[in-house]
N, C-alpha and C. Protein backbone atom coordinates (compact mmCIF):
# COMPACT_ATOMS: atom_id res chain seq x y z
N UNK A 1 148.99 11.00 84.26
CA UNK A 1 149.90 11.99 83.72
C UNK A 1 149.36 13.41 83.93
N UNK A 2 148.05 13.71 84.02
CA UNK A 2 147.62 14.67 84.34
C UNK A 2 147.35 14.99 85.43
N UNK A 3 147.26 14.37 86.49
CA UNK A 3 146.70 14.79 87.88
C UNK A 3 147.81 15.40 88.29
N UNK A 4 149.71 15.40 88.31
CA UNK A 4 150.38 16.03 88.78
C UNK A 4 150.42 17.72 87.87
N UNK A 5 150.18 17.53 87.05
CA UNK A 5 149.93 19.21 86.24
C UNK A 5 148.73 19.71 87.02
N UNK A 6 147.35 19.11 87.36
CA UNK A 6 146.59 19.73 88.33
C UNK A 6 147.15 19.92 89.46
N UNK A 7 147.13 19.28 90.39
CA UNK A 7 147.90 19.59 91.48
C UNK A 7 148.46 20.73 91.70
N UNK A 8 149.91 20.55 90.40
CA UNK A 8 150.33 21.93 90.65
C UNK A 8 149.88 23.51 90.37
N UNK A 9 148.91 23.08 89.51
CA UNK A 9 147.75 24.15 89.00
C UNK A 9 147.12 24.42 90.54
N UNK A 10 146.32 23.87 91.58
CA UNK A 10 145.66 24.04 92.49
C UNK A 10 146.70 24.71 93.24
N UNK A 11 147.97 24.30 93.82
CA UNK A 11 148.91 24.52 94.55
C UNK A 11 148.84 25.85 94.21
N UNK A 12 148.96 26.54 92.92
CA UNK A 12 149.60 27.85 92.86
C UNK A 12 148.09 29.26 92.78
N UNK A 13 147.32 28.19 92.28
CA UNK A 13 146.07 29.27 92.78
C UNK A 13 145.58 28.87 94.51
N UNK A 14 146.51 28.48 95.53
CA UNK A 14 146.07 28.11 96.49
C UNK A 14 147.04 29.31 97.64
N UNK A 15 148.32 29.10 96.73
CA UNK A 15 149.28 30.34 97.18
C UNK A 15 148.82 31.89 97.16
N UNK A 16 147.98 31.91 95.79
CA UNK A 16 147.55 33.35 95.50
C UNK A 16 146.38 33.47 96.51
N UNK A 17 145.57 32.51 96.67
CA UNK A 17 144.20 32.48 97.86
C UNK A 17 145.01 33.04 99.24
N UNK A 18 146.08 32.28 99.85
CA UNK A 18 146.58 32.33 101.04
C UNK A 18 146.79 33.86 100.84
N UNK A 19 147.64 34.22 99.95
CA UNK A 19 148.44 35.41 100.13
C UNK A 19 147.54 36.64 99.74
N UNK A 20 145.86 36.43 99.13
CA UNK A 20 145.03 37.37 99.18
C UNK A 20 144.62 37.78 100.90
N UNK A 21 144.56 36.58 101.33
CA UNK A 21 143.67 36.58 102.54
C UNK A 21 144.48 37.15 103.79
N UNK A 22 145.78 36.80 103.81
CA UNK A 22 146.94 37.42 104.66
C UNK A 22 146.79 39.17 104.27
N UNK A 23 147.09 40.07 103.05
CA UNK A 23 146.60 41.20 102.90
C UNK A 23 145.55 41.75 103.45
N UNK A 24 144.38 41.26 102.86
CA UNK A 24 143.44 41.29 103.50
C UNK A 24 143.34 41.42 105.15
N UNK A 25 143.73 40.66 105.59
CA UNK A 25 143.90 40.94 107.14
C UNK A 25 144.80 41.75 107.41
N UNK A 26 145.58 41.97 106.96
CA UNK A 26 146.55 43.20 107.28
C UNK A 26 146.22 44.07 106.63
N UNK A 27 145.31 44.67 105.67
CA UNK A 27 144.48 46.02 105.64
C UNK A 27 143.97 46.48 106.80
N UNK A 28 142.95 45.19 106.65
CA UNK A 28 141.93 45.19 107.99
C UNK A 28 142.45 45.92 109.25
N UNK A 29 143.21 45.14 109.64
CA UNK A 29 143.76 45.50 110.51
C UNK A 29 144.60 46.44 111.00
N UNK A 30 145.31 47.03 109.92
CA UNK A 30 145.75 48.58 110.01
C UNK A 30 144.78 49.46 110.38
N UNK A 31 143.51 49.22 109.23
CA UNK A 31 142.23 50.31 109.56
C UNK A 31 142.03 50.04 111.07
N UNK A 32 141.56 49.18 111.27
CA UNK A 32 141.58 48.90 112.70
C UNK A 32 141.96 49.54 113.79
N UNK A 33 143.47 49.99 114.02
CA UNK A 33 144.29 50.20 114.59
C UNK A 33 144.58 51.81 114.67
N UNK A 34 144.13 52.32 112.92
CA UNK A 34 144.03 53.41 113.19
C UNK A 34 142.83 54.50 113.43
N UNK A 35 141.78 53.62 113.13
CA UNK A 35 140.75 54.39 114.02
C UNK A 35 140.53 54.16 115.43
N UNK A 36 140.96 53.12 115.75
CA UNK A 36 141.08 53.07 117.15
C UNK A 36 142.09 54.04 117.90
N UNK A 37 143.19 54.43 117.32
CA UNK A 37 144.45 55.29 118.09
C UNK A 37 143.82 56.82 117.96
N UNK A 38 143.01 57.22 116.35
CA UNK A 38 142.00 58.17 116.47
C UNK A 38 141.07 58.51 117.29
N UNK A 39 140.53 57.59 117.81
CA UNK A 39 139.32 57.68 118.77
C UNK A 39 140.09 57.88 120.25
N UNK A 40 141.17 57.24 120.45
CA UNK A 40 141.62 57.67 121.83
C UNK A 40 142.21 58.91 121.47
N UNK A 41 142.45 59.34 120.68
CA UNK A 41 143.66 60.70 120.92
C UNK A 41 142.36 61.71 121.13
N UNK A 42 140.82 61.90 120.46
CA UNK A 42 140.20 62.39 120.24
C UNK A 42 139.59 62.37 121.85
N UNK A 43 139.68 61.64 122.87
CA UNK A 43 139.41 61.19 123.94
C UNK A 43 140.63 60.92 125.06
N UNK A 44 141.19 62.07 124.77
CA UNK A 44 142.31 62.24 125.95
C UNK A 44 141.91 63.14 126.73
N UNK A 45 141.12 63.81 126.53
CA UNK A 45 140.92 64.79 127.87
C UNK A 45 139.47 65.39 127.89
N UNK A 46 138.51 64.17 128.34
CA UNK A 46 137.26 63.98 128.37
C UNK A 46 136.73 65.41 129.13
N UNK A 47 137.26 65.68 130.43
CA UNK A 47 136.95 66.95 131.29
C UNK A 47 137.10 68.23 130.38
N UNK A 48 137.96 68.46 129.31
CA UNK A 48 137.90 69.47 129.10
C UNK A 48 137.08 70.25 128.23
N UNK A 49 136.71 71.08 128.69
CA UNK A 49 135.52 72.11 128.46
C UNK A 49 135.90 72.59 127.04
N UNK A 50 135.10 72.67 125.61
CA UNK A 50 135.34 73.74 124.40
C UNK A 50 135.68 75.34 124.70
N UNK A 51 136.16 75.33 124.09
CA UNK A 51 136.82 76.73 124.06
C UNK A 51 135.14 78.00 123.47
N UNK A 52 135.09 78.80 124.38
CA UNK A 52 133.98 79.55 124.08
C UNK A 52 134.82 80.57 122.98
N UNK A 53 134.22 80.95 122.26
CA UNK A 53 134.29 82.00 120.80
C UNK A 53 133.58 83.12 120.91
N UNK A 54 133.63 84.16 120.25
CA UNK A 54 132.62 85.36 120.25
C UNK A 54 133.04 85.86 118.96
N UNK A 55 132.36 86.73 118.33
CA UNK A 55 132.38 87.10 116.58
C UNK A 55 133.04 88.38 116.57
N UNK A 56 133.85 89.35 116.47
CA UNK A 56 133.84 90.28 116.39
C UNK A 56 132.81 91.15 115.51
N UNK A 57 132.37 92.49 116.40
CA UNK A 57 131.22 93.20 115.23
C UNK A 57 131.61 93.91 114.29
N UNK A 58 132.91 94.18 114.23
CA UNK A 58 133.47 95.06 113.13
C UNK A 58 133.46 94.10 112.35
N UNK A 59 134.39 93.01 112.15
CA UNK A 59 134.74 92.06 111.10
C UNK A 59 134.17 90.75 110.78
N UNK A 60 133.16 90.44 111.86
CA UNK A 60 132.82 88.90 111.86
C UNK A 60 133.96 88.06 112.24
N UNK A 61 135.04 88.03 112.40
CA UNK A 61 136.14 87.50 112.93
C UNK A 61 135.79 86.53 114.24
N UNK A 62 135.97 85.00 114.36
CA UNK A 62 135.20 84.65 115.16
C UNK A 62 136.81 84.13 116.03
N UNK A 63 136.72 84.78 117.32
CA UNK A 63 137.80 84.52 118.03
C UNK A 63 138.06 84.02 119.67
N UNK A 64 138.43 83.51 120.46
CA UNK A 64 138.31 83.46 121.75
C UNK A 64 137.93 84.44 122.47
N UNK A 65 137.09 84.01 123.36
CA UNK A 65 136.71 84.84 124.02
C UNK A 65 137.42 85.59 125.12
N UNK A 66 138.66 84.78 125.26
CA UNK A 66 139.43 85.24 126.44
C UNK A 66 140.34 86.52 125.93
N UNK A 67 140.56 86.04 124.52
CA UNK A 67 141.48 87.04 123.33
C UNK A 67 140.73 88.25 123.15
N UNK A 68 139.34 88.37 123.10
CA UNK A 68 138.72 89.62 122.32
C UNK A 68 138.80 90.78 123.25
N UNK A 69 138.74 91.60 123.15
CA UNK A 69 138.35 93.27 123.34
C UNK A 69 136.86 93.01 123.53
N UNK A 70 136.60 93.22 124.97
CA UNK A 70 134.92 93.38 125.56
C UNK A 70 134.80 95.22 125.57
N UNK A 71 133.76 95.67 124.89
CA UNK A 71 133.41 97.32 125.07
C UNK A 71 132.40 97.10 125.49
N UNK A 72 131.52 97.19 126.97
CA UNK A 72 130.51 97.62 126.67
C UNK A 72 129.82 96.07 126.84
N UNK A 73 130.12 95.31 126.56
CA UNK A 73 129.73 93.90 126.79
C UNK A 73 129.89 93.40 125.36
N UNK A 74 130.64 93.89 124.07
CA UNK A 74 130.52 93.93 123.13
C UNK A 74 132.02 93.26 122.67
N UNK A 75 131.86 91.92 121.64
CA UNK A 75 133.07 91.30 121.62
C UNK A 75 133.81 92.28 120.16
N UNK A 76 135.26 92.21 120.31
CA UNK A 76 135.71 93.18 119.06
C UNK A 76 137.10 92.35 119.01
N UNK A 77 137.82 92.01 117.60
CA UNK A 77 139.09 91.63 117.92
C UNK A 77 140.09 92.23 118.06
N UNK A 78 139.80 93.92 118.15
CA UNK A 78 141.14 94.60 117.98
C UNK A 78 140.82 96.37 118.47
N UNK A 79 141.62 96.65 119.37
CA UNK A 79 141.16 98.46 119.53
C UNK A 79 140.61 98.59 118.36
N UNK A 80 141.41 98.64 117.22
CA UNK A 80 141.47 99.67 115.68
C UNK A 80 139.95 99.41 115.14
N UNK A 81 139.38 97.99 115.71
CA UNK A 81 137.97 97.69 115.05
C UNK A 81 137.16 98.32 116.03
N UNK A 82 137.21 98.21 117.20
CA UNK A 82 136.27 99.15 118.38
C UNK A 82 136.39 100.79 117.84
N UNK A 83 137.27 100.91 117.86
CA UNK A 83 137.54 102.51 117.40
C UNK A 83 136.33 102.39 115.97
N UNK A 84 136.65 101.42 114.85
CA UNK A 84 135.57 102.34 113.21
C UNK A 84 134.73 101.41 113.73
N UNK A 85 134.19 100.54 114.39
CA UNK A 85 132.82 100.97 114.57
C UNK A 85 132.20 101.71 115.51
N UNK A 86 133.00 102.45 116.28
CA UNK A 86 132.31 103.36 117.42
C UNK A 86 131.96 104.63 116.23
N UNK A 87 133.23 104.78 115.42
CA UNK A 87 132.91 106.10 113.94
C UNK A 87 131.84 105.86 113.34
N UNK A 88 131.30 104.38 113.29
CA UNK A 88 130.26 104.19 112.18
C UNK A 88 128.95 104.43 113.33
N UNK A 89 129.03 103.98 114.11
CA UNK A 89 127.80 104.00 115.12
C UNK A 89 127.90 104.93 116.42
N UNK A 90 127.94 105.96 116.20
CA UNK A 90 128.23 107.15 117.63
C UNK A 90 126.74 107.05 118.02
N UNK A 91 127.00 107.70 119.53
CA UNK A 91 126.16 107.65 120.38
C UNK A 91 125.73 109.04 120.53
């Protein structure tokens, strides 16, 4: 009389086992999937070179180098900053 009340006792903590372990793999496996799609996007364009930066001296402003104002060999991000520090530092 009792072994079918076990049974169904095992059966239903056997459902909750299955259906932990199915989650489980489908966490897993999301993480999975998305550090992997991370790592390629991060690795799409192996050749290309970082972008060089330079600081501006008026502001510390740290900006491309292709963008800045060269004076002199001197990186600046903007006339208006070349102009007050040429006021602060004359020659």
């Amino acid at each position: 009389m009792l072994a079918p009340l076990v049974r169904s006792i095992d059966t239903i903590h056997m459902r909750y086992v299955i259906l932990l372990a199915l989650i489980l793999i489908a966490v897993l496996f999301y993480r999975w999937r998305r550090d992997r799609t991370a790592h390629t996007r991060a690795s799409r364009h192996p050749g290309e070179q970082p972008l060089a930066t330079v600081r501006c001296l008026e502001c510390g402003l740290v900006i491309p180098s292709s963008e800045a104002v060269h004076i002199k060999g001197q990186p600046f991000c903007s006339i208006r900053h070349v102009q007050a520090w040429q006021a602060r530092h004359p020659r």
